[in-house]
C-alpha atoms as a PDB file:
ATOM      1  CA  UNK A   1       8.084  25.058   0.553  1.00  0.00           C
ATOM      2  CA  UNK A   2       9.635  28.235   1.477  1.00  0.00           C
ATOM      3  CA  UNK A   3      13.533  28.073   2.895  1.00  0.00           C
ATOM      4  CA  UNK A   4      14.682  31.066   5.461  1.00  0.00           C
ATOM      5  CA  UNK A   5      17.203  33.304   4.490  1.00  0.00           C
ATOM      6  CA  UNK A   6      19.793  35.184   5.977  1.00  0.00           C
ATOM      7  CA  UNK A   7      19.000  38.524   6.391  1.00  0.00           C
ATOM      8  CA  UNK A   8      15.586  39.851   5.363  1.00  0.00           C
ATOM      9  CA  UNK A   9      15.242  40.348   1.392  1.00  0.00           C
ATOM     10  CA  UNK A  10      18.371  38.168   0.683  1.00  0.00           C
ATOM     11  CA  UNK A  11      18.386  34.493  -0.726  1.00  0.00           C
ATOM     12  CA  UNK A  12      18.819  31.945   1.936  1.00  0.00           C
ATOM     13  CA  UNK A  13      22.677  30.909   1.136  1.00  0.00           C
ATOM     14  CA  UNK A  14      24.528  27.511   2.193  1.00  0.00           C
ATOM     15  CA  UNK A  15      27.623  28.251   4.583  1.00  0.00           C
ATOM     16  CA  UNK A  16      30.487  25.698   4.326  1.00  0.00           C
ATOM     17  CA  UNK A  17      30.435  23.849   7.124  1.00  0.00           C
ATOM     18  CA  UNK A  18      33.728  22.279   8.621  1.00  0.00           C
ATOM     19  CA  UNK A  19      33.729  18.928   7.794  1.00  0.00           C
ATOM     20  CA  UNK A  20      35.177  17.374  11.401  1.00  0.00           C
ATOM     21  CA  UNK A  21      32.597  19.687  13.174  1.00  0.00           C
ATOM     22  CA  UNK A  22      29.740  18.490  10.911  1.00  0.00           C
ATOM     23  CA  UNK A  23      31.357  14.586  11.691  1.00  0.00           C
ATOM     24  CA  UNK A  24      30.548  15.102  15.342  1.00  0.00           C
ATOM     25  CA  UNK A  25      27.162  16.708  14.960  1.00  0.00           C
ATOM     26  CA  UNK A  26      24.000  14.066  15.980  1.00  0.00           C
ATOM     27  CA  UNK A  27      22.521  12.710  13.673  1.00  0.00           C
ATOM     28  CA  UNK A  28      18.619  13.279  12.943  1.00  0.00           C
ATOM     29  CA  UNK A  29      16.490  11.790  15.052  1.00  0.00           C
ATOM     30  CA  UNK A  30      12.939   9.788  14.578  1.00  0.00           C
ATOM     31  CA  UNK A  31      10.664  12.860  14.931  1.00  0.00           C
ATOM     32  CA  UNK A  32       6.996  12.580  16.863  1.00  0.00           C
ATOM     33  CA  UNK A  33       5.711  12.976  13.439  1.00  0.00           C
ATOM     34  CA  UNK A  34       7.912  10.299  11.841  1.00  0.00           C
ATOM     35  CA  UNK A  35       6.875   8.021  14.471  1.00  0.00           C
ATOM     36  CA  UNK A  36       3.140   8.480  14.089  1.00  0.00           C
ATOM     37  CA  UNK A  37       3.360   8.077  10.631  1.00  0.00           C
ATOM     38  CA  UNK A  38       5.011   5.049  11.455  1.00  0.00           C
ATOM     39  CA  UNK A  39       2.770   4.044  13.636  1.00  0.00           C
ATOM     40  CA  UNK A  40      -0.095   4.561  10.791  1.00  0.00           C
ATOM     41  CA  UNK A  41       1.416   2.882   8.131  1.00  0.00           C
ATOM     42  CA  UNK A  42       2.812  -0.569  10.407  1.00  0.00           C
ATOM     43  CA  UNK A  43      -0.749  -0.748  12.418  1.00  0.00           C
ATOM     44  CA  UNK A  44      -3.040   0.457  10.918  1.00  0.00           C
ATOM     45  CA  UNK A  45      -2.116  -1.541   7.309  1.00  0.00           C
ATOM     46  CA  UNK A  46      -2.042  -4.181   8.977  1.00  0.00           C
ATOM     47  CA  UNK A  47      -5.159  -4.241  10.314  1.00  0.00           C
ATOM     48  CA  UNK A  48      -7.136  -3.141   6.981  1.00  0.00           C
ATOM     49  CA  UNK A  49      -7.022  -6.765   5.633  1.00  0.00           C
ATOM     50  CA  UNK A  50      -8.631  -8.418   8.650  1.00  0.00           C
ATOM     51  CA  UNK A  51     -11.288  -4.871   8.548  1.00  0.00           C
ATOM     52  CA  UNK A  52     -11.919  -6.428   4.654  1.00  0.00           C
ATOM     53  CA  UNK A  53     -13.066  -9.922   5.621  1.00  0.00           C
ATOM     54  CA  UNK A  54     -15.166  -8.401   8.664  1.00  0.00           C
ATOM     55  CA  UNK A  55     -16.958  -5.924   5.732  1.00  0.00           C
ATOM     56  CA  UNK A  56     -17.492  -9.330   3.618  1.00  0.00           C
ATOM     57  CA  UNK A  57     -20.235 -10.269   6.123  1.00  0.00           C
ATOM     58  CA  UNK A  58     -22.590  -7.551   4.128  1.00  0.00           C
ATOM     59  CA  UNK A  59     -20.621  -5.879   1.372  1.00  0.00           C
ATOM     60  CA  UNK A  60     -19.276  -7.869  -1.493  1.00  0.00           C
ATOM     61  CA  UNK A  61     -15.181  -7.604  -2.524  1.00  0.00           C
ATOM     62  CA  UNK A  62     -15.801  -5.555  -5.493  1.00  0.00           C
ATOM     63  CA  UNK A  63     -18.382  -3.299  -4.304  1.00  0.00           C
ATOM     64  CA  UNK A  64     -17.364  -2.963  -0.776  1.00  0.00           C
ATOM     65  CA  UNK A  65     -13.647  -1.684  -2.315  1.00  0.00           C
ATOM     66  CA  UNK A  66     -15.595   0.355  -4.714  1.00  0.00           C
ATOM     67  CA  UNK A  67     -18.027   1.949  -2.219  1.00  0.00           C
ATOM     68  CA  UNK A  68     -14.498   2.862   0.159  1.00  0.00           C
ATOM     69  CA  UNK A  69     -12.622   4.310  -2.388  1.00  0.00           C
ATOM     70  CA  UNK A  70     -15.425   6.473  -4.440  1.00  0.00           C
ATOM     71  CA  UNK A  71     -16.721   7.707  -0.627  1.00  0.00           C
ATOM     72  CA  UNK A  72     -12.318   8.647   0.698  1.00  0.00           C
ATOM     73  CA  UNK A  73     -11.675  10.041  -2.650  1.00  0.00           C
ATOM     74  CA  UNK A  74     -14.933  12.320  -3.027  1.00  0.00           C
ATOM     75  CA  UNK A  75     -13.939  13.927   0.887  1.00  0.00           C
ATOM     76  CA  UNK A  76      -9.647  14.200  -0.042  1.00  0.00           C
ATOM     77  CA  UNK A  77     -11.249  15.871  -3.892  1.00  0.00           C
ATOM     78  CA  UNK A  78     -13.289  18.208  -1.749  1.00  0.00           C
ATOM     79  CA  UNK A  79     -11.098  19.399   0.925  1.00  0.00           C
ATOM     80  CA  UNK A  80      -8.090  20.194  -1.028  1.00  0.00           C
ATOM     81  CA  UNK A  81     -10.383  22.332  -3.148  1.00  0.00           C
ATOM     82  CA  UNK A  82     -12.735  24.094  -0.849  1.00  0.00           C
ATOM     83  CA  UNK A  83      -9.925  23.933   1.797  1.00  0.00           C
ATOM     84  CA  UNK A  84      -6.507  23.954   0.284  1.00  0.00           C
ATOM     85  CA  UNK A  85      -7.418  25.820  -2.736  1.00  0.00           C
ATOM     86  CA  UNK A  86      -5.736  23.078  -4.964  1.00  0.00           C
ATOM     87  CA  UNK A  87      -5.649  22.436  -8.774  1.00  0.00           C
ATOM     88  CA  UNK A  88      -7.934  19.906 -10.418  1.00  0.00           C
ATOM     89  CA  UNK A  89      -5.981  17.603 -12.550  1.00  0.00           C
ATOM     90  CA  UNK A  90      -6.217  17.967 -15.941  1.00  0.00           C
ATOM     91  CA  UNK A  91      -7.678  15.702 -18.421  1.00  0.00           C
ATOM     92  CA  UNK A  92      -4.364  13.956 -19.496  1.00  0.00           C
ATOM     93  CA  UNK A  93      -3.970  13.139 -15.589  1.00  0.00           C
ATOM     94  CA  UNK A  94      -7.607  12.201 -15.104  1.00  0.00           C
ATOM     95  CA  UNK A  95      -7.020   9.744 -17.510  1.00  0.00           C
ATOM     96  CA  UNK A  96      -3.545   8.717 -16.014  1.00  0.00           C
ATOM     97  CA  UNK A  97      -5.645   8.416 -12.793  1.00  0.00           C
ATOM     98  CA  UNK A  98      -7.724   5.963 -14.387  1.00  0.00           C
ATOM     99  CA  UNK A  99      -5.401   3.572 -16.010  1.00  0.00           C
ATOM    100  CA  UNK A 100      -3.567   3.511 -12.548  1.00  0.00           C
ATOM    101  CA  UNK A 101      -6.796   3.247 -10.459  1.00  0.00           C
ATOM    102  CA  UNK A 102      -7.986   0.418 -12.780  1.00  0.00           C
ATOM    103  CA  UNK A 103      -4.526  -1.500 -12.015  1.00  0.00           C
ATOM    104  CA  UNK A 104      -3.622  -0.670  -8.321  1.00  0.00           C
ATOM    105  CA  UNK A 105      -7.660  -0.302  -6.820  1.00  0.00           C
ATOM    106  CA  UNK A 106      -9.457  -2.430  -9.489  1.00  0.00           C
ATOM    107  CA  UNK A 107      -7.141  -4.990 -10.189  1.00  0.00           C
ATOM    108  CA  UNK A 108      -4.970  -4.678  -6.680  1.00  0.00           C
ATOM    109  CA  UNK A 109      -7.193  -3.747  -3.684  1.00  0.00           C
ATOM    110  CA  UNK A 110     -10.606  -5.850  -5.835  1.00  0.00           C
ATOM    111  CA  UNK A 111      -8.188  -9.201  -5.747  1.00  0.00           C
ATOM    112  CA  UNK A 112      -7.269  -8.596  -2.639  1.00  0.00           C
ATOM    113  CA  UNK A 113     -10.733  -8.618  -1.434  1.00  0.00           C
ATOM    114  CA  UNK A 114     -12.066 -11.102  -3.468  1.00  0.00           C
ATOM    115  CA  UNK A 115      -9.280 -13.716  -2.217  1.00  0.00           C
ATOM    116  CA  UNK A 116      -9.895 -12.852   1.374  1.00  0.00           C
ATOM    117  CA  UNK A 117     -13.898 -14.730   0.931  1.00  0.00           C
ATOM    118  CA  UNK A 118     -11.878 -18.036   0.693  1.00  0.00           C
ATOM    119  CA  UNK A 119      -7.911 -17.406   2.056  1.00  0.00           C
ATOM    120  CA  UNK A 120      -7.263 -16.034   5.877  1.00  0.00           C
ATOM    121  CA  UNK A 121      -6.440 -12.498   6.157  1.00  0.00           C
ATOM    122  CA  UNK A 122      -3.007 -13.084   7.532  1.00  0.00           C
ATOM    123  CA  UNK A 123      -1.706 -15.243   5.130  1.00  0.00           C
ATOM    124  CA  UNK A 124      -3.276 -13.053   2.228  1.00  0.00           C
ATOM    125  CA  UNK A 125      -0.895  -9.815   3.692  1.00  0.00           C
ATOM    126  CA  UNK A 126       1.659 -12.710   3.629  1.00  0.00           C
ATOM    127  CA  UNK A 127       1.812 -12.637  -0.138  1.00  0.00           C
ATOM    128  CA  UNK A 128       1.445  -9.207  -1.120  1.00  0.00           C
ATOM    129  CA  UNK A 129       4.679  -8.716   0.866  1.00  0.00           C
ATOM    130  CA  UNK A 130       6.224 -10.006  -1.956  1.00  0.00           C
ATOM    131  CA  UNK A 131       5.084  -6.588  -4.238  1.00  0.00           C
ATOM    132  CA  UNK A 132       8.494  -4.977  -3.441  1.00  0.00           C
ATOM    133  CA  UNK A 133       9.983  -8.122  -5.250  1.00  0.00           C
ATOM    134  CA  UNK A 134       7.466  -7.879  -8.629  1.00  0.00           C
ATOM    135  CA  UNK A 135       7.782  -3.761  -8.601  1.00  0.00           C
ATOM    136  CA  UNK A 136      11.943  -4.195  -9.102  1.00  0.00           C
ATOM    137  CA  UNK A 137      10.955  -7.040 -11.987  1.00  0.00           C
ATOM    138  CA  UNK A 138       9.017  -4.881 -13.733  1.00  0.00           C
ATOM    139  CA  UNK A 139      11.378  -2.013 -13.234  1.00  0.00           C
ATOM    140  CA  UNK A 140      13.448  -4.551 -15.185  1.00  0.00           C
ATOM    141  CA  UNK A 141      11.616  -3.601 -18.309  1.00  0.00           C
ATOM    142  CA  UNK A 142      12.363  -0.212 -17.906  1.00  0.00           C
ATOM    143  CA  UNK A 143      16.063  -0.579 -17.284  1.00  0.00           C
ATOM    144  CA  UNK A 144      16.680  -0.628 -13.900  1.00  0.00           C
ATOM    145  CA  UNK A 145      18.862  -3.612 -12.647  1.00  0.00           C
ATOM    146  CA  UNK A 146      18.674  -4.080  -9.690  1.00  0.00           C
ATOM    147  CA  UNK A 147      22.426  -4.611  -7.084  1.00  0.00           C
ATOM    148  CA  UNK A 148      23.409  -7.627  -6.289  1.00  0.00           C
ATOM    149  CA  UNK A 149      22.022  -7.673  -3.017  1.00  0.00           C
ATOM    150  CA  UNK A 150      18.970  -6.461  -4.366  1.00  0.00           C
ATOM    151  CA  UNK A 151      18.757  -9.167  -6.866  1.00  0.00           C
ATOM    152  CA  UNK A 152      19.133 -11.786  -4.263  1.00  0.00           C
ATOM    153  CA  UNK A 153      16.297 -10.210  -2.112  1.00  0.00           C
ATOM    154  CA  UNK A 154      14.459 -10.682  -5.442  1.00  0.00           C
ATOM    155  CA  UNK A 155      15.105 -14.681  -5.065  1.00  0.00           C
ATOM    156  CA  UNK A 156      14.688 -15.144  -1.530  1.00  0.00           C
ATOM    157  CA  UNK A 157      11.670 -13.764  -1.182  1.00  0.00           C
ATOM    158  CA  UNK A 158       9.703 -15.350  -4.719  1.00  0.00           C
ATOM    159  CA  UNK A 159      11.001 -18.725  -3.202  1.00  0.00           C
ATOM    160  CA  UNK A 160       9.063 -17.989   0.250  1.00  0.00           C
ATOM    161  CA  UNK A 161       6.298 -16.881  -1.812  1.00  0.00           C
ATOM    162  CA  UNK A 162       6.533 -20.319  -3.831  1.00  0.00           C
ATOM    163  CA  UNK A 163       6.760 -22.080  -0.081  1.00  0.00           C
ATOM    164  CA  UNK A 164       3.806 -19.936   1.202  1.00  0.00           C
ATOM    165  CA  UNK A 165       1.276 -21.447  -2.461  1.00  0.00           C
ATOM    166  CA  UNK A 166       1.987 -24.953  -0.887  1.00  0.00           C
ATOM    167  CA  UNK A 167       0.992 -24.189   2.453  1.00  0.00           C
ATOM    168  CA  UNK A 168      -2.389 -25.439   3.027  1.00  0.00           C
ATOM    169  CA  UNK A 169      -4.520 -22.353   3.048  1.00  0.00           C
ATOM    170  CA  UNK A 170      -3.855 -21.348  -0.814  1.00  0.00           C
ATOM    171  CA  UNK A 171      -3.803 -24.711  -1.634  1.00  0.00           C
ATOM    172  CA  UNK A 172      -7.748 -25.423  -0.235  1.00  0.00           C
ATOM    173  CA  UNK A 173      -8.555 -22.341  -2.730  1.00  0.00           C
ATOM    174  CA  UNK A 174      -7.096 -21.984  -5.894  1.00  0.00           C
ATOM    175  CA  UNK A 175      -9.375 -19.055  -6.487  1.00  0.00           C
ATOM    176  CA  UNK A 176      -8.130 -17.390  -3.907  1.00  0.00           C
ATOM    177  CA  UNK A 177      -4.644 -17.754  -5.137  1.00  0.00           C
ATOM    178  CA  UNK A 178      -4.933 -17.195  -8.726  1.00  0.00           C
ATOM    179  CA  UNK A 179      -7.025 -13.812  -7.234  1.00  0.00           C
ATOM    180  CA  UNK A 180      -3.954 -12.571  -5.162  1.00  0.00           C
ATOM    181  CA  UNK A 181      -1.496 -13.304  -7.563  1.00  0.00           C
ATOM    182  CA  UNK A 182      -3.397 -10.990 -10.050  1.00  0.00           C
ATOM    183  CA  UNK A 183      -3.853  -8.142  -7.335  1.00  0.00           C
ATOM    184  CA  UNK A 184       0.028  -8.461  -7.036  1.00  0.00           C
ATOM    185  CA  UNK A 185       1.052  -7.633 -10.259  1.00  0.00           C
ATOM    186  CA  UNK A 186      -1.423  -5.643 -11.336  1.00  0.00           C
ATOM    187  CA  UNK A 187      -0.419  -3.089  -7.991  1.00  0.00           C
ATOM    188  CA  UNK A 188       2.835  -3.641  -8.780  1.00  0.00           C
ATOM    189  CA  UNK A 189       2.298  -2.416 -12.497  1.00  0.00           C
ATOM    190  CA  UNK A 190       0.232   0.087 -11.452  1.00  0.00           C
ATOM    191  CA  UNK A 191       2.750   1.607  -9.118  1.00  0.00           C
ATOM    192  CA  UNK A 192       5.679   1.467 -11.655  1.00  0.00           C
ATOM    193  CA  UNK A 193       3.382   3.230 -14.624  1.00  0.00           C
ATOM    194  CA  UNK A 194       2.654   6.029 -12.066  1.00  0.00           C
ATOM    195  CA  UNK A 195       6.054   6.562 -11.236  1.00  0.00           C
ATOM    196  CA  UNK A 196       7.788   6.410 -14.681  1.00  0.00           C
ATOM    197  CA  UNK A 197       5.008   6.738 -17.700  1.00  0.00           C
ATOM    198  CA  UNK A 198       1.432   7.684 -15.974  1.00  0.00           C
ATOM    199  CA  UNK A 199       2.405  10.886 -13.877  1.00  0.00           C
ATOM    200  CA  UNK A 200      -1.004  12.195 -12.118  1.00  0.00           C
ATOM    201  CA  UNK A 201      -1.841  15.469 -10.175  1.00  0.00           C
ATOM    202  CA  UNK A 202       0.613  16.140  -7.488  1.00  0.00           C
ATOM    203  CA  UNK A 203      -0.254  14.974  -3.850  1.00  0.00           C
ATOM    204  CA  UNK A 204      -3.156  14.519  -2.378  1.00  0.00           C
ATOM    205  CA  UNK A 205      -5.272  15.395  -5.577  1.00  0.00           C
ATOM    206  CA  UNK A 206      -3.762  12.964  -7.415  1.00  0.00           C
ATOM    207  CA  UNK A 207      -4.257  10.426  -4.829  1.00  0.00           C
ATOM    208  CA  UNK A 208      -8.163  11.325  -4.829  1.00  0.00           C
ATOM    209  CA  UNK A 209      -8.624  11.303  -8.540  1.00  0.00           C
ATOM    210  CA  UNK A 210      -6.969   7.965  -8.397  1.00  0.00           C
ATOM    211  CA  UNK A 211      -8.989   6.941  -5.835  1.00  0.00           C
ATOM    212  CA  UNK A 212     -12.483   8.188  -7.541  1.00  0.00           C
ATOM    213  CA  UNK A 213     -11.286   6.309 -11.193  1.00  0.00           C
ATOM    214  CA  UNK A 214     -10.572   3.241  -8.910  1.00  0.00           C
ATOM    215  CA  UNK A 215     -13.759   3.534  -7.222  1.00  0.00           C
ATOM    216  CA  UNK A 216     -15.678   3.739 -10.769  1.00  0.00           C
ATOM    217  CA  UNK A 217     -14.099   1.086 -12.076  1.00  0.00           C
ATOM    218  CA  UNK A 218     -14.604  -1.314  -8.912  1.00  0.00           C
ATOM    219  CA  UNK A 219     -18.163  -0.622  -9.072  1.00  0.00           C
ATOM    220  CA  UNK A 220     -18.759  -1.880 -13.041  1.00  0.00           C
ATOM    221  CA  UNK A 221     -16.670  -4.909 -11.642  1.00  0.00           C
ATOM    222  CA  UNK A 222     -19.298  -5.558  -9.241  1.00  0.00           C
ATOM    223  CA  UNK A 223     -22.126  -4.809 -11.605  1.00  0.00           C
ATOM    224  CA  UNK A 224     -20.650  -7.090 -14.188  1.00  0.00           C
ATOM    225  CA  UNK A 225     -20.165  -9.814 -11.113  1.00  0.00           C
ATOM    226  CA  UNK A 226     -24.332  -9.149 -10.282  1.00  0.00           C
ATOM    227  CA  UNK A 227     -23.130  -8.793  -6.636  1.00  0.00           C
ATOM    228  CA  UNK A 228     -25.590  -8.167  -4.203  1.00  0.00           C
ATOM    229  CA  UNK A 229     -24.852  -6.346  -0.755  1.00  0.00           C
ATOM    230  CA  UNK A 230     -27.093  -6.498   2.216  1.00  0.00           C
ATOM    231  CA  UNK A 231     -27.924  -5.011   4.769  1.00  0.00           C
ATOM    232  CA  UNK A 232     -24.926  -4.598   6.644  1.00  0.00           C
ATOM    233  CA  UNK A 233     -24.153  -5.708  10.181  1.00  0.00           C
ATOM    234  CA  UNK A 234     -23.139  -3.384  12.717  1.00  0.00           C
ATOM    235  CA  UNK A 235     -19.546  -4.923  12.946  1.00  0.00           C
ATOM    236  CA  UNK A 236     -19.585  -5.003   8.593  1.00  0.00           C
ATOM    237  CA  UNK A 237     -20.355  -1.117   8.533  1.00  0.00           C
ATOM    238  CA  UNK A 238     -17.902  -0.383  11.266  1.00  0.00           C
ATOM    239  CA  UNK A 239     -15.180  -2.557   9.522  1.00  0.00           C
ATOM    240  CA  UNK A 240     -15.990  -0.438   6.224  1.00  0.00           C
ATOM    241  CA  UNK A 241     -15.870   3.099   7.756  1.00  0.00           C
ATOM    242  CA  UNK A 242     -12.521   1.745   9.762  1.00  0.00           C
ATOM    243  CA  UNK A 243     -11.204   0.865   5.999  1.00  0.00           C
ATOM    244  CA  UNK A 244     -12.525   4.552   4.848  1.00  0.00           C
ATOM    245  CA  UNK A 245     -11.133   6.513   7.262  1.00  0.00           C
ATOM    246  CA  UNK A 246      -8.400   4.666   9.009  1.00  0.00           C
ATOM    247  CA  UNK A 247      -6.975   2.817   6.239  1.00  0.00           C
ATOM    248  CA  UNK A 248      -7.477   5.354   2.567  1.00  0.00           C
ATOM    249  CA  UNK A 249      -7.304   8.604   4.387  1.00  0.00           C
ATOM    250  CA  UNK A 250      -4.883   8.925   7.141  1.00  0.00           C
ATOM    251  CA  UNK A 251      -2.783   5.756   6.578  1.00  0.00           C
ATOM    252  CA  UNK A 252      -2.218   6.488   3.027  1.00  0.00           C
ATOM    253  CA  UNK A 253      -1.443  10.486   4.080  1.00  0.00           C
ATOM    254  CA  UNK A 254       1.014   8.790   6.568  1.00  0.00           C
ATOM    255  CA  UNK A 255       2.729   7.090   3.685  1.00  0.00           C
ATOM    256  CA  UNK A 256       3.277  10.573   1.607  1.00  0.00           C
ATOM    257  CA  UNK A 257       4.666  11.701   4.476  1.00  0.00           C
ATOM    258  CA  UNK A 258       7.007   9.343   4.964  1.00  0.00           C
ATOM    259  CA  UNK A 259       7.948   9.026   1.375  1.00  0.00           C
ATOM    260  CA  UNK A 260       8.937  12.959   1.958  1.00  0.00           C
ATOM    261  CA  UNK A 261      10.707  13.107   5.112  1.00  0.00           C
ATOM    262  CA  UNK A 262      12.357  10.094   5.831  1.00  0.00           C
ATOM    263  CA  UNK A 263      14.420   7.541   3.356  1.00  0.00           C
ATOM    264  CA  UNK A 264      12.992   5.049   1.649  1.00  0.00           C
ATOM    265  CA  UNK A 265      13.744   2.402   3.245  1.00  0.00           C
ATOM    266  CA  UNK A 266      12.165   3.517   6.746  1.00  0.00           C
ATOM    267  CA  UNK A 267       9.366   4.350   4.426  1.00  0.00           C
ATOM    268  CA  UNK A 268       8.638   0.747   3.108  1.00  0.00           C
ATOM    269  CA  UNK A 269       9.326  -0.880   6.080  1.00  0.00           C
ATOM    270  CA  UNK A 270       5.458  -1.423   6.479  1.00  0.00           C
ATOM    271  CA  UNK A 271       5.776  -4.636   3.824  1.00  0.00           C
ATOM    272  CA  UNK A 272       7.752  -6.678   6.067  1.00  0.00           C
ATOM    273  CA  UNK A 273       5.926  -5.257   9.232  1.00  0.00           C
ATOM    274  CA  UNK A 274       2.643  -5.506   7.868  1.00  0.00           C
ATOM    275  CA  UNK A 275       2.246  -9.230   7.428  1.00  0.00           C
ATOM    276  CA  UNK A 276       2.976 -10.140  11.152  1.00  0.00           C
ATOM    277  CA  UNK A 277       0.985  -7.647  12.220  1.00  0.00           C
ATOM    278  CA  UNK A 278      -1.982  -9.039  10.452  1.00  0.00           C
ATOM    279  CA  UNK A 279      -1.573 -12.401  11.138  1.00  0.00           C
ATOM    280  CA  UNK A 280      -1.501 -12.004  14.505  1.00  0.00           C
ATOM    281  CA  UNK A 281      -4.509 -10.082  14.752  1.00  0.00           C
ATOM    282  CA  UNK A 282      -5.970 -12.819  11.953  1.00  0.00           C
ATOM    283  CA  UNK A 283      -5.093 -15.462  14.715  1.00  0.00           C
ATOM    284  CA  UNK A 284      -5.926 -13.488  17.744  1.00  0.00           C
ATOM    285  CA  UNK A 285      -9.451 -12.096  16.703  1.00  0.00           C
ATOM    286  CA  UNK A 286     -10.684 -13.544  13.776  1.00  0.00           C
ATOM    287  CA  UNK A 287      -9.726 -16.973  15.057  1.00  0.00           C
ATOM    288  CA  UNK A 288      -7.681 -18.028  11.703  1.00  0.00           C
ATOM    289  CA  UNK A 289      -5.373 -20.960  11.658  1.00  0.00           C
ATOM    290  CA  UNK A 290      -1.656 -20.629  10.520  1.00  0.00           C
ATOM    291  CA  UNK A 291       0.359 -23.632  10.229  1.00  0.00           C
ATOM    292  CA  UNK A 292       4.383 -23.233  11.541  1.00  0.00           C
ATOM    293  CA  UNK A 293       5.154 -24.283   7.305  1.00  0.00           C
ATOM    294  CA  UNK A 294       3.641 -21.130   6.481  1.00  0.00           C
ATOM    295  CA  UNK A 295       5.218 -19.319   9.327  1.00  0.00           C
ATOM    296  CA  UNK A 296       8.168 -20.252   7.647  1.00  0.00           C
ATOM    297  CA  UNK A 297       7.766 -19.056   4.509  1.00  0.00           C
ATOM    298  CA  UNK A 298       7.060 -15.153   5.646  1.00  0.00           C
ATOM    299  CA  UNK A 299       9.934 -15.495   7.101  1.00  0.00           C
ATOM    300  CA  UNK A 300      11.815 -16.120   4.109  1.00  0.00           C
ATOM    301  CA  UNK A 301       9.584 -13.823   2.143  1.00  0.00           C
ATOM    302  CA  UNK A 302      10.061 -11.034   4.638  1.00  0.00           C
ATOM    303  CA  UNK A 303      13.892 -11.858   4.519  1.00  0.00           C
ATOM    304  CA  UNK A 304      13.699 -11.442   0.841  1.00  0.00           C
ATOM    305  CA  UNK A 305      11.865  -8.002   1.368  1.00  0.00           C
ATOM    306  CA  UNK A 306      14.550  -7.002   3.521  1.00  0.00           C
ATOM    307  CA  UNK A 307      17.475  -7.622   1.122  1.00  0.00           C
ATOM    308  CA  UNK A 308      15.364  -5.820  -1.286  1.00  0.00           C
ATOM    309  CA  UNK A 309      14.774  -2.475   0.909  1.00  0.00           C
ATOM    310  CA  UNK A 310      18.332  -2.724   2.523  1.00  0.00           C
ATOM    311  CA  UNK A 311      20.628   0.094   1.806  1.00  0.00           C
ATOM    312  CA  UNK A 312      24.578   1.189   3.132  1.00  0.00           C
ATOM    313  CA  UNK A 313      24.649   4.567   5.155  1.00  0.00           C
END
């Protein structure tokens, strides 16, 4: 990013700024392009999980996820370097890529989608609201500690995640559970060995090389499984290009943004957004059944999850 400067051929310079004039000045506003990103990340996450259990009707958890994230990474690969002119990652990232696809795509989005045959949608986005909780625990082993108020965001919400197991739509599949558990931790790994030990490509490249080890790694899953896809339905194929397009290309882009122009809070708001957002539409179109127990316990997981993101001015 280039900054303006003063006077052509002279470095941009930082004037002093009188501090009861810069008091009264506005403070930024939510930008169109905030808001759409917004918009992306609250709506359009939330609707990926019930666009998963509409693919299940022809494409199988691990190859369906495999199949999405081999096809989005192959088109981000290609247009940053036909279009953009970008780097290709290295070998050392390549491999980063794969460690971190194999945790956050293989392990993450491939027990997410396995879990969805046998759990509702809703109550499956329920759970992985609690990933903001396991990413500060395993931060833990790297030395953060998190505030006080952070720590009891930490409590609150693995107790509505412990309320949520009892409800009775994990407890009619243990699978199911023991499948979204997995995908929680391993994301949450996943994301904390990115940030802190497994650095990849910058941007979008390392976001595609990700997504292409992922996609690899998903598909010897569903070898090794002997799943068999058919031939998909109209509404299966549609679901899958929705989850292609919609929910690894322009969602995930949405995030980045975010993450770059607006704090990080506003930027993670999507976990305790996402959840309602897809239980309502798991209620409302896929016709799933939510008890008011387990509409309790988001609530306390979401409350946890905003304790967690909180932060002073």
């Amino acid at each position: 990013m280039e900054f303006p400067s003063n006077r052509p051929g002279e470095p941009y310079s930082i004037q002093p700024m009188n501090t009861t004039l810069a008091a009264r000045l506005p403070g930024p506003s939510l930008s169109p392009l905030i808001v759409a990103c917004l918009a992306a990340t609250w709506l359009v996450w939330g609707s990926t999980y019930l666009a998963i259990k509409f693919a299940l009707e022809s494409f199988p958890p691990f190859f369906q996820m495999g199949t999405r994230f081999l096809v989005a990474g192959a088109v981000l690969l290609a247009w940053m370097k036909f279009a953009r002119g970008a780097a290709m990652p290295t070998p050392r990232q390549w491999l980063n890529a794969l460690v971190v696809g194999t945790l956050m795509l293989g392990g993450g989005m491939g027990g997410t989608a396995f879990a969805e045959q046998t759990v509702g949608s809703g109550l499956v986005v329920a759970f992985i609201a609690v990933v903001p909780l396991m990413i500060a625990l395993v931060n833990l082993g790297f030395g953060v500690v998190p505030r006080k108020l952070e720590g009891a965001g930490i409590g609150v919400g693995l107790a509505g995640v412990l309320m949520l197991t009892q409800g009775a739509g994990f407890q009619a599949s243990p699978a199911g559970l023991a499948a979204i558990t997995i995908a929680c931790v391993t994301w949450s790994l996943g994301s904390v060995l990115s940030q802190r030990k497994l650095p990849m490509a910058p941007g979008a490249v390392g976001f595609a090389s990700e997504m292409l080890c992922g996609g690899v790694v998903l598909l010897l899953m569903s070898l090794f499984a002997a799943e068999t896809p058919q031939v998909p339905t109209v509404k299966a194929l549609a679901a899958w290009l929705y989850l292609v397009v919609f929910g690894s290309l322009i969602a995930f882009n949405a995030y980045m943004v975010l993450l770059a122009r607006a704090s990080a809070g506003l930027a993670s708001s999507y976990t305790f957004v996402n959840p309602v957002i897809a239980m309502l539409l798991g209620v409302a179109i896929a016709g799933e059944t939510v008890t008011s127990y387990e509409w309790g316990a988001v609530a306390v997981v979401l409350a946890g999850v905003v304790l967690l993101v909180w932060r002073g001015r």
